[in-house]
PDB file of N, CA and C in Angstrom:
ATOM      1  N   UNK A   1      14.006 -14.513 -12.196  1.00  0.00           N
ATOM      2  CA  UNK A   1      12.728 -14.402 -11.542  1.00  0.00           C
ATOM      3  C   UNK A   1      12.486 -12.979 -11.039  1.00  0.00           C
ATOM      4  N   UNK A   2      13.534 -12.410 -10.718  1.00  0.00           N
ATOM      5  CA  UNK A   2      13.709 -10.855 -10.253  1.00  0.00           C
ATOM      6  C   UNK A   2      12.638  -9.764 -11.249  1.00  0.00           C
ATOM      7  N   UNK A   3      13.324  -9.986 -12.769  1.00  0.00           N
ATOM      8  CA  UNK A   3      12.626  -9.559 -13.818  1.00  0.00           C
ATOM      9  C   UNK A   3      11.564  -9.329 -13.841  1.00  0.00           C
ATOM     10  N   UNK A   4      11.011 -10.630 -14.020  1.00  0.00           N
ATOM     11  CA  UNK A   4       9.724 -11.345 -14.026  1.00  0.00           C
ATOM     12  C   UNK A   4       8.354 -10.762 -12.835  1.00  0.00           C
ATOM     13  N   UNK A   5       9.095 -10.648 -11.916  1.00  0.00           N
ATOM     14  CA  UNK A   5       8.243 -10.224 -10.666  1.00  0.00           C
ATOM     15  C   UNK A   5       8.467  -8.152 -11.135  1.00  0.00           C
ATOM     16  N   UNK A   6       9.475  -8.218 -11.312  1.00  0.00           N
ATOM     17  CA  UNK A   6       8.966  -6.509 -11.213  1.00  0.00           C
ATOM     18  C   UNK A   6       8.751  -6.145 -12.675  1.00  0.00           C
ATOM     19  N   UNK A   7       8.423  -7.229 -14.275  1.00  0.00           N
ATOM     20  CA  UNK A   7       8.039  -6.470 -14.810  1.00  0.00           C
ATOM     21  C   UNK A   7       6.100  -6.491 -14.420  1.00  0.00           C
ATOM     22  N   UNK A   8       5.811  -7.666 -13.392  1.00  0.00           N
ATOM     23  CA  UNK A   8       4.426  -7.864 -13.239  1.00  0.00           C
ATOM     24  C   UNK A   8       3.730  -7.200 -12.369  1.00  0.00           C
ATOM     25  N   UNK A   9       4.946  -6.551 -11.578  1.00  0.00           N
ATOM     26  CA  UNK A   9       4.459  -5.083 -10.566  1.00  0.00           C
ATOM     27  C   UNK A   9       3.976  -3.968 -11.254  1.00  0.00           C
ATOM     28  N   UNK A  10       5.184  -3.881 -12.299  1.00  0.00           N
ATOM     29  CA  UNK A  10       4.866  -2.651 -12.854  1.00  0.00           C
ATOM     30  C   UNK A  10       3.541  -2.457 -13.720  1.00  0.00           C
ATOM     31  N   UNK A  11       3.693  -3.889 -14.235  1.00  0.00           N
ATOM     32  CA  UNK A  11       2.135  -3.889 -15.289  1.00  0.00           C
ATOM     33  C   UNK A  11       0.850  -3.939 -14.580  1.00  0.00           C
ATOM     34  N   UNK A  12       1.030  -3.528 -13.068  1.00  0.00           N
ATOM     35  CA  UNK A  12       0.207  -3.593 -12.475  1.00  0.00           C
ATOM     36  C   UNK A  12      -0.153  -1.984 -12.209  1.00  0.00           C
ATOM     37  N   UNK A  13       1.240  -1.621 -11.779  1.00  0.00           N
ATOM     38  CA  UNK A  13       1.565   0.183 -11.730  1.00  0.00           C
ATOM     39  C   UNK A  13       0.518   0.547 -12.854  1.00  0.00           C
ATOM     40  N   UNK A  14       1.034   0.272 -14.622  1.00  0.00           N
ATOM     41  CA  UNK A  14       0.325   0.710 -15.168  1.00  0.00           C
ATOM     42  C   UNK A  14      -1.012   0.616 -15.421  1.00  0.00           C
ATOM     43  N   UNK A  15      -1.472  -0.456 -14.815  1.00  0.00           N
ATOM     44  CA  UNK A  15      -3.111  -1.081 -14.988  1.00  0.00           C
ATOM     45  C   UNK A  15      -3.838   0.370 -13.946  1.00  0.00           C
ATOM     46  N   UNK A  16      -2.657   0.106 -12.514  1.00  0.00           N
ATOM     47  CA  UNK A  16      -3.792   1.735 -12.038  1.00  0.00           C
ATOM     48  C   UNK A  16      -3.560   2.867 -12.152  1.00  0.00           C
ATOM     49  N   UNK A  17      -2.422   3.173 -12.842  1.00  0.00           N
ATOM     50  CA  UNK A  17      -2.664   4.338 -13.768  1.00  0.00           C
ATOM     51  C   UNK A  17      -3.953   4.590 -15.123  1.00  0.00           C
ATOM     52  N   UNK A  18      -4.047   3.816 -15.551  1.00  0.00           N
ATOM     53  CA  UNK A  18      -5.399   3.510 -16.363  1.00  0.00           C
ATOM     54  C   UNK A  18      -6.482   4.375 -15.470  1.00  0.00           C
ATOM     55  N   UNK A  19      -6.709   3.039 -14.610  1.00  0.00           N
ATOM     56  CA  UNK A  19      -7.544   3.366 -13.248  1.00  0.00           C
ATOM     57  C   UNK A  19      -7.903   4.586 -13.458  1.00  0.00           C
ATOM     58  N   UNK A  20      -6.880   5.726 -12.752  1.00  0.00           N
ATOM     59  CA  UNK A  20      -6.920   6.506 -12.329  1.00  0.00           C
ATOM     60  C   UNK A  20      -6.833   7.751 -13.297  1.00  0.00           C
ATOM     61  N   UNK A  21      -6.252   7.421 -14.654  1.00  0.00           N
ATOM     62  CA  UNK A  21      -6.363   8.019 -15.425  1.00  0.00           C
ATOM     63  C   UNK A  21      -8.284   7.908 -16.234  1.00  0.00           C
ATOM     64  N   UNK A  22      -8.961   7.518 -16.158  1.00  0.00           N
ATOM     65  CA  UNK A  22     -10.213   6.952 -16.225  1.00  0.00           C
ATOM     66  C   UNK A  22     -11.103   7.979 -15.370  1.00  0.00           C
ATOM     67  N   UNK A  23     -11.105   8.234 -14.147  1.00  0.00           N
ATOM     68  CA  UNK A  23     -11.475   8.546 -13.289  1.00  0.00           C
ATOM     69  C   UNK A  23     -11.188  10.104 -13.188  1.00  0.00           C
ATOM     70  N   UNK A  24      -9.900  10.997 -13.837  1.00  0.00           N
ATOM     71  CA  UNK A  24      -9.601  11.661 -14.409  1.00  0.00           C
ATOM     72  C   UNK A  24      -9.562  12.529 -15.522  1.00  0.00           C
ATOM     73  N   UNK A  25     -10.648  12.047 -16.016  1.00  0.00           N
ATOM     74  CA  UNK A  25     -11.116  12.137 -17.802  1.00  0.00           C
ATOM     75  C   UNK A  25     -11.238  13.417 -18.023  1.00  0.00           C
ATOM     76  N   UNK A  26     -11.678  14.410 -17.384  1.00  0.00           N
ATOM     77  CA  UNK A  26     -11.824  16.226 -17.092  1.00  0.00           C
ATOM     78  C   UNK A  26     -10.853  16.631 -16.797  1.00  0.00           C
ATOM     79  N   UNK A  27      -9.928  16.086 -16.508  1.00  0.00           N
ATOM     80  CA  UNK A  27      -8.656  17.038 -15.985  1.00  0.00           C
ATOM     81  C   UNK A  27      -8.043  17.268 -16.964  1.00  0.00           C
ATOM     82  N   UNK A  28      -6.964  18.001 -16.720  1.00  0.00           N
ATOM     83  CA  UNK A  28      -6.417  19.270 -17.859  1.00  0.00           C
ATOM     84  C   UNK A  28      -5.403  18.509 -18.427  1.00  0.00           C
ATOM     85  N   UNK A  29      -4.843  18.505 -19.131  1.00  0.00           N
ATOM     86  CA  UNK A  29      -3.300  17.451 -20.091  1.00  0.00           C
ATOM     87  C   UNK A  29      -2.281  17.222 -18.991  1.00  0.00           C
ATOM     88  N   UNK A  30      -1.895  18.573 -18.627  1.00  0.00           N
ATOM     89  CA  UNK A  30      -0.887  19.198 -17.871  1.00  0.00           C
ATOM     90  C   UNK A  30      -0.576  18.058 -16.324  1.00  0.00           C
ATOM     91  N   UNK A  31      -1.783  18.061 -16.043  1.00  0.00           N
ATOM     92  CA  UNK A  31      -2.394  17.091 -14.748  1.00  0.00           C
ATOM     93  C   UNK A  31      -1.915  15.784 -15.002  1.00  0.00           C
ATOM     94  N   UNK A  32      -2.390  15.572 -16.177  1.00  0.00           N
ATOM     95  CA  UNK A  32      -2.409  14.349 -16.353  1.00  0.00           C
ATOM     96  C   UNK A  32      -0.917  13.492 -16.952  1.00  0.00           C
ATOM     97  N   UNK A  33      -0.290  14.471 -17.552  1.00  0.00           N
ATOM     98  CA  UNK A  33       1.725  14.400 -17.738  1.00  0.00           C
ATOM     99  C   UNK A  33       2.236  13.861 -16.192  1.00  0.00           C
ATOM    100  N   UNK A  34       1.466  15.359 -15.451  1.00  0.00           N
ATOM    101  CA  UNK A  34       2.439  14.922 -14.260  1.00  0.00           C
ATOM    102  C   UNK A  34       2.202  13.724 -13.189  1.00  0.00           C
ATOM    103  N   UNK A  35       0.373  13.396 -13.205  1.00  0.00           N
ATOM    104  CA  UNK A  35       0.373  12.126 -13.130  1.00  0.00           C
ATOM    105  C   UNK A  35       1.380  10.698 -13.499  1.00  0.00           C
ATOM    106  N   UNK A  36       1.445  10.827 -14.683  1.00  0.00           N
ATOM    107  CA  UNK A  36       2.187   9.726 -15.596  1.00  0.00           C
ATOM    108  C   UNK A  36       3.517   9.850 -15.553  1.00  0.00           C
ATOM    109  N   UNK A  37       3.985  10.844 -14.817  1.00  0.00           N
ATOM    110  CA  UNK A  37       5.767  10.718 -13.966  1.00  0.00           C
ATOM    111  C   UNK A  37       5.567  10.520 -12.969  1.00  0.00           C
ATOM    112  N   UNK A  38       4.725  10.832 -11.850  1.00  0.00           N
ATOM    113  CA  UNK A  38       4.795   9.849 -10.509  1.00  0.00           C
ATOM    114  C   UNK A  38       4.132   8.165 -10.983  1.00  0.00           C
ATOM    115  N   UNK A  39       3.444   8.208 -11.528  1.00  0.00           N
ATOM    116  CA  UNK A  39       3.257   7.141 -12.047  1.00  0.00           C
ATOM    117  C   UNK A  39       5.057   5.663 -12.428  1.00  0.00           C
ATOM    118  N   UNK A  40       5.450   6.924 -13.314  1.00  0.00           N
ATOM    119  CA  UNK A  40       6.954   5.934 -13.867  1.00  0.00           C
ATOM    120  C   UNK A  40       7.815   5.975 -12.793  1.00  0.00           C
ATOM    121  N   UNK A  41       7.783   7.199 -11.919  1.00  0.00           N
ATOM    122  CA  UNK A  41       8.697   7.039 -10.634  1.00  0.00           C
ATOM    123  C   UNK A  41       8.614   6.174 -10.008  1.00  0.00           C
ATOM    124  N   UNK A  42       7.036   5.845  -9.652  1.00  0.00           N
ATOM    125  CA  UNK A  42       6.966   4.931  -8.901  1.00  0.00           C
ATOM    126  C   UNK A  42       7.714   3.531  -9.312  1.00  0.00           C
ATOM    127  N   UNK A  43       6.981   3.045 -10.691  1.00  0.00           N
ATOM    128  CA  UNK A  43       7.605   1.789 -11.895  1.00  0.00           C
ATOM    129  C   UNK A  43       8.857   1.845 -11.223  1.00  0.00           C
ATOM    130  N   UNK A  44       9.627   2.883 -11.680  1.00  0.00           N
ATOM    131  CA  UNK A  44      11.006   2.667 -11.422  1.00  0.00           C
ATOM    132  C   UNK A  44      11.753   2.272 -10.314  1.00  0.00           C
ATOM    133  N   UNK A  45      11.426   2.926  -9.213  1.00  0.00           N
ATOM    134  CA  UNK A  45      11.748   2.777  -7.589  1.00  0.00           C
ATOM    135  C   UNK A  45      11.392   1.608  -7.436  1.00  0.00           C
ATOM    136  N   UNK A  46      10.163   0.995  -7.787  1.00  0.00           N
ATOM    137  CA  UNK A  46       9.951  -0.696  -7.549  1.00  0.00           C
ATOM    138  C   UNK A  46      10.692  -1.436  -7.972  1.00  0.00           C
ATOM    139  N   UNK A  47      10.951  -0.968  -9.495  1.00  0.00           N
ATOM    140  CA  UNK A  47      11.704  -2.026 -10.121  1.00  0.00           C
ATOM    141  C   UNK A  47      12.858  -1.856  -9.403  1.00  0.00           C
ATOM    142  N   UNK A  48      13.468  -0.938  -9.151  1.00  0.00           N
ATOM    143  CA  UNK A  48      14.904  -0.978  -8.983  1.00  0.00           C
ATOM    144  C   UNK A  48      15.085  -1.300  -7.273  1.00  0.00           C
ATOM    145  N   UNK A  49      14.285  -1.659  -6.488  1.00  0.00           N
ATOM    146  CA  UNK A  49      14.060  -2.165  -5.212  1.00  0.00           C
ATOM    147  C   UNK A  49      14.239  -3.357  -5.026  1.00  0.00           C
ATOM    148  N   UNK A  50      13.406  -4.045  -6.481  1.00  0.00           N
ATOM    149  CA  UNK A  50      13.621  -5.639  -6.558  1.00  0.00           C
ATOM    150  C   UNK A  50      14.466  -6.451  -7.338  1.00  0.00           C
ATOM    151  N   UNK A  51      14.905  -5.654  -8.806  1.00  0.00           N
ATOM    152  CA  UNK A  51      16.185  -5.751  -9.319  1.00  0.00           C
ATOM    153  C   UNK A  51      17.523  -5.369  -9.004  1.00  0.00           C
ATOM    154  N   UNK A  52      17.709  -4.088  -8.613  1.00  0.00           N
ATOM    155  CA  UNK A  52      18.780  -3.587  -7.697  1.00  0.00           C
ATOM    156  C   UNK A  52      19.957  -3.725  -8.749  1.00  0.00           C
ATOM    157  N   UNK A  53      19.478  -3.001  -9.490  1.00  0.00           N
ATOM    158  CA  UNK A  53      20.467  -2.675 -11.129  1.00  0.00           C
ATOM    159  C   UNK A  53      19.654  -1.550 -12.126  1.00  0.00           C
ATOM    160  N   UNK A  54      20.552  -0.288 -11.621  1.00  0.00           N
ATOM    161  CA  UNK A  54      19.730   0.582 -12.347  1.00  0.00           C
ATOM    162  C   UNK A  54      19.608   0.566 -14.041  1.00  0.00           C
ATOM    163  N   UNK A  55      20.141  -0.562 -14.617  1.00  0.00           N
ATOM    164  CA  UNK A  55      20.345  -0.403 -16.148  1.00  0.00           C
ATOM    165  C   UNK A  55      19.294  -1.752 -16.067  1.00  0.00           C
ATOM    166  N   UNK A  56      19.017  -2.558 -15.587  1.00  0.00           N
ATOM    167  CA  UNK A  56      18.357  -3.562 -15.893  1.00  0.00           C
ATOM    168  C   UNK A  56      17.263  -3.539 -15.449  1.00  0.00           C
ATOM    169  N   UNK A  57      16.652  -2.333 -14.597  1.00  0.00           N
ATOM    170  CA  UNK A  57      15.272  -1.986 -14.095  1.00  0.00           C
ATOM    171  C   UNK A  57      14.675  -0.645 -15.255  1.00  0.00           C
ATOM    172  N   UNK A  58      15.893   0.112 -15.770  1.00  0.00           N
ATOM    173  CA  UNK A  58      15.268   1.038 -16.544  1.00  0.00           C
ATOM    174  C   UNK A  58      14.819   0.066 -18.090  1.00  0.00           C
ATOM    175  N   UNK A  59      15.772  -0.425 -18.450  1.00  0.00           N
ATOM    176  CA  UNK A  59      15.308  -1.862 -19.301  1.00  0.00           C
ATOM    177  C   UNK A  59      13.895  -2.480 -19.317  1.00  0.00           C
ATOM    178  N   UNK A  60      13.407  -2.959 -17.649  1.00  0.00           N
ATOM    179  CA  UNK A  60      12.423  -3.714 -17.833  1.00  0.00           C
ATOM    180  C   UNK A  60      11.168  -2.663 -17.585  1.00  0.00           C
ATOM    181  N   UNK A  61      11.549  -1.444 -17.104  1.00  0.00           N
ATOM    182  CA  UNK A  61      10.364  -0.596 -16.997  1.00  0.00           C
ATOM    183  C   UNK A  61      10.018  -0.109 -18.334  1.00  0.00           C
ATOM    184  N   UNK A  62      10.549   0.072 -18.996  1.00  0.00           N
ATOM    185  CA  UNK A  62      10.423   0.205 -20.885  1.00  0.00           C
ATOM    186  C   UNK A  62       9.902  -0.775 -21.606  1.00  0.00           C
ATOM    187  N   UNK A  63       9.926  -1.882 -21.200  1.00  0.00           N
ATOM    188  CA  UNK A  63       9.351  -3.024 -22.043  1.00  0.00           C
ATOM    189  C   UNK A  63       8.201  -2.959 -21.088  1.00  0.00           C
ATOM    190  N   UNK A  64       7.994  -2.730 -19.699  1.00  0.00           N
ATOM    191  CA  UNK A  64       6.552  -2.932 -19.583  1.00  0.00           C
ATOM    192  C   UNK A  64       5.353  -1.611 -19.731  1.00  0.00           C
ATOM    193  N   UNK A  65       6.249  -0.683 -20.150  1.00  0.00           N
ATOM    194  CA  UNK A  65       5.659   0.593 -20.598  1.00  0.00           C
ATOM    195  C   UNK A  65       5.725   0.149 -21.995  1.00  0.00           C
ATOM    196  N   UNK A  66       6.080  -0.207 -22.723  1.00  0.00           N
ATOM    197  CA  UNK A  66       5.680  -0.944 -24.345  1.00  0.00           C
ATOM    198  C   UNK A  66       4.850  -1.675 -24.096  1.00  0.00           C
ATOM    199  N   UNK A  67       5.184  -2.692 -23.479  1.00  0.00           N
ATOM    200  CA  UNK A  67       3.436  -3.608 -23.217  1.00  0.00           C
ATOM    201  C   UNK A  67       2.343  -3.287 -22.991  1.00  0.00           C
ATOM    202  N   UNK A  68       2.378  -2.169 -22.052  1.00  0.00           N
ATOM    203  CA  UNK A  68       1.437  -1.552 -21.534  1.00  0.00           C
ATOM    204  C   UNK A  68       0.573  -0.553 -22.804  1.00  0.00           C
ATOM    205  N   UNK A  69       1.163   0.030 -23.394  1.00  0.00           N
ATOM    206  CA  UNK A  69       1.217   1.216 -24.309  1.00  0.00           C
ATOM    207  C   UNK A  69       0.767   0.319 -26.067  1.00  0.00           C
ATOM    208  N   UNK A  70       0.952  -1.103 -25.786  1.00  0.00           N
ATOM    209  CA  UNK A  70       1.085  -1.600 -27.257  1.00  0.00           C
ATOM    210  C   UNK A  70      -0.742  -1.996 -26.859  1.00  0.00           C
ATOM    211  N   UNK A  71      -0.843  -3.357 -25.320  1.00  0.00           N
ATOM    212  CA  UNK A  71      -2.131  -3.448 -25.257  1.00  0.00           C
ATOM    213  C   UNK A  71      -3.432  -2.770 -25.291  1.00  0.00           C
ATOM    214  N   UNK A  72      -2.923  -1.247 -24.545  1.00  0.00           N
ATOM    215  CA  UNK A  72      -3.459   0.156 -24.902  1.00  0.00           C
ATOM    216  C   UNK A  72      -4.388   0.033 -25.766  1.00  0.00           C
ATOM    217  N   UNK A  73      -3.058   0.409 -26.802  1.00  0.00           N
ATOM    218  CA  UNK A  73      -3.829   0.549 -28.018  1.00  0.00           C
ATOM    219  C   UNK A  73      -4.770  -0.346 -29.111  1.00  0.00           C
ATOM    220  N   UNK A  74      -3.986  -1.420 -28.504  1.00  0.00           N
ATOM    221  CA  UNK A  74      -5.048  -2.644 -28.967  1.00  0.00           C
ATOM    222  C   UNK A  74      -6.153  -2.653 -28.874  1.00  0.00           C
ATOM    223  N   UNK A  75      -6.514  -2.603 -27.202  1.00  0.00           N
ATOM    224  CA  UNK A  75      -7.995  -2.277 -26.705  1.00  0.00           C
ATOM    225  C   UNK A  75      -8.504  -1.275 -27.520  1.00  0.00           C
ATOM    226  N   UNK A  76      -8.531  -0.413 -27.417  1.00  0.00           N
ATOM    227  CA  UNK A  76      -8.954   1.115 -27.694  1.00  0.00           C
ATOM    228  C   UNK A  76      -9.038   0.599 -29.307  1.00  0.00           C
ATOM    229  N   UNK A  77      -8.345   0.013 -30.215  1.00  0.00           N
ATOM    230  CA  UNK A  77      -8.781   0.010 -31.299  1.00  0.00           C
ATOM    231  C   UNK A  77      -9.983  -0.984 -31.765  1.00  0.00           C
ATOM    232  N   UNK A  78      -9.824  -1.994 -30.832  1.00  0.00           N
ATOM    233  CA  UNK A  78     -10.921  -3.479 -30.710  1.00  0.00           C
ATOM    234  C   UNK A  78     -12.286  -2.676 -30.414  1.00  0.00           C
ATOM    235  N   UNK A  79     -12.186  -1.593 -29.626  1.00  0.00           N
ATOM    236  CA  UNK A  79     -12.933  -0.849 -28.826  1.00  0.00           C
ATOM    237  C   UNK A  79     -13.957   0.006 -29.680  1.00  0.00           C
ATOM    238  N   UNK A  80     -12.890   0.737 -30.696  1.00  0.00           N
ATOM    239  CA  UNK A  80     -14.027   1.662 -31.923  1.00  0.00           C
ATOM    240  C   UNK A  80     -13.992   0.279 -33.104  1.00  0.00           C
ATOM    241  N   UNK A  81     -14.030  -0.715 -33.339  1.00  0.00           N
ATOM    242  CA  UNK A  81     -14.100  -1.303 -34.108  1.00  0.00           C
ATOM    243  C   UNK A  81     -15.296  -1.873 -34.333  1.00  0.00           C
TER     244      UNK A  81
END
C-alpha cells in the first residue's frame, strides 16, 4: 500500500508540474530543466518519506515518471490528431 500511495503522490507531483510547466510556456529551456529537477527532488523525497527504501522509491519514481511521460504523450498526440 506504501507503493501505491507514493506512486499516486507523485503522479500528482507530475500533474503540477504540467501545471506549471503550462503557465511557463515563454520561459527559456534552461528554466524549465531546472524546474523538472526540483520537480523529481521533490517525487523523490516524498517517495522516499513514505517508502523509506531508497532503491524501492527510486523504482517507483521511474515508473511514475514513465506513466507520466507515456500519458504525455498520448494526450499531445490525441491532441494534434
Amino acid at each position: 500500500m506504501k507503493i501505491y500511495t507514493a506512486l499516486m503522490l507523485q503522479l500528482i507531483i507530475w500533474s503540477g508540474y504540467t501545471f506549471i510547466e503550462w503557465l511557463s510556456k515563454y520561459d527559456q529551456l534552461v528554466y524549465k530543466v531546472i524546474m523538472f529537477f526540483v520537480f523529481f527532488y521533490l517525487a523523490i523525497n516524498i517517495g522516499n518519506w513514505i517508502i523509506k527504501s531508497a532503491k524501492k522509491t527510486f523504482m517507483v519514481t521511474l515508473m511514475s515518471l514513465s506513466l507520466y511521460g507515456s500519458f504525455h504523450l498520448a494526450m499531445s498526440y490525441l491532441s494534434h490528431w
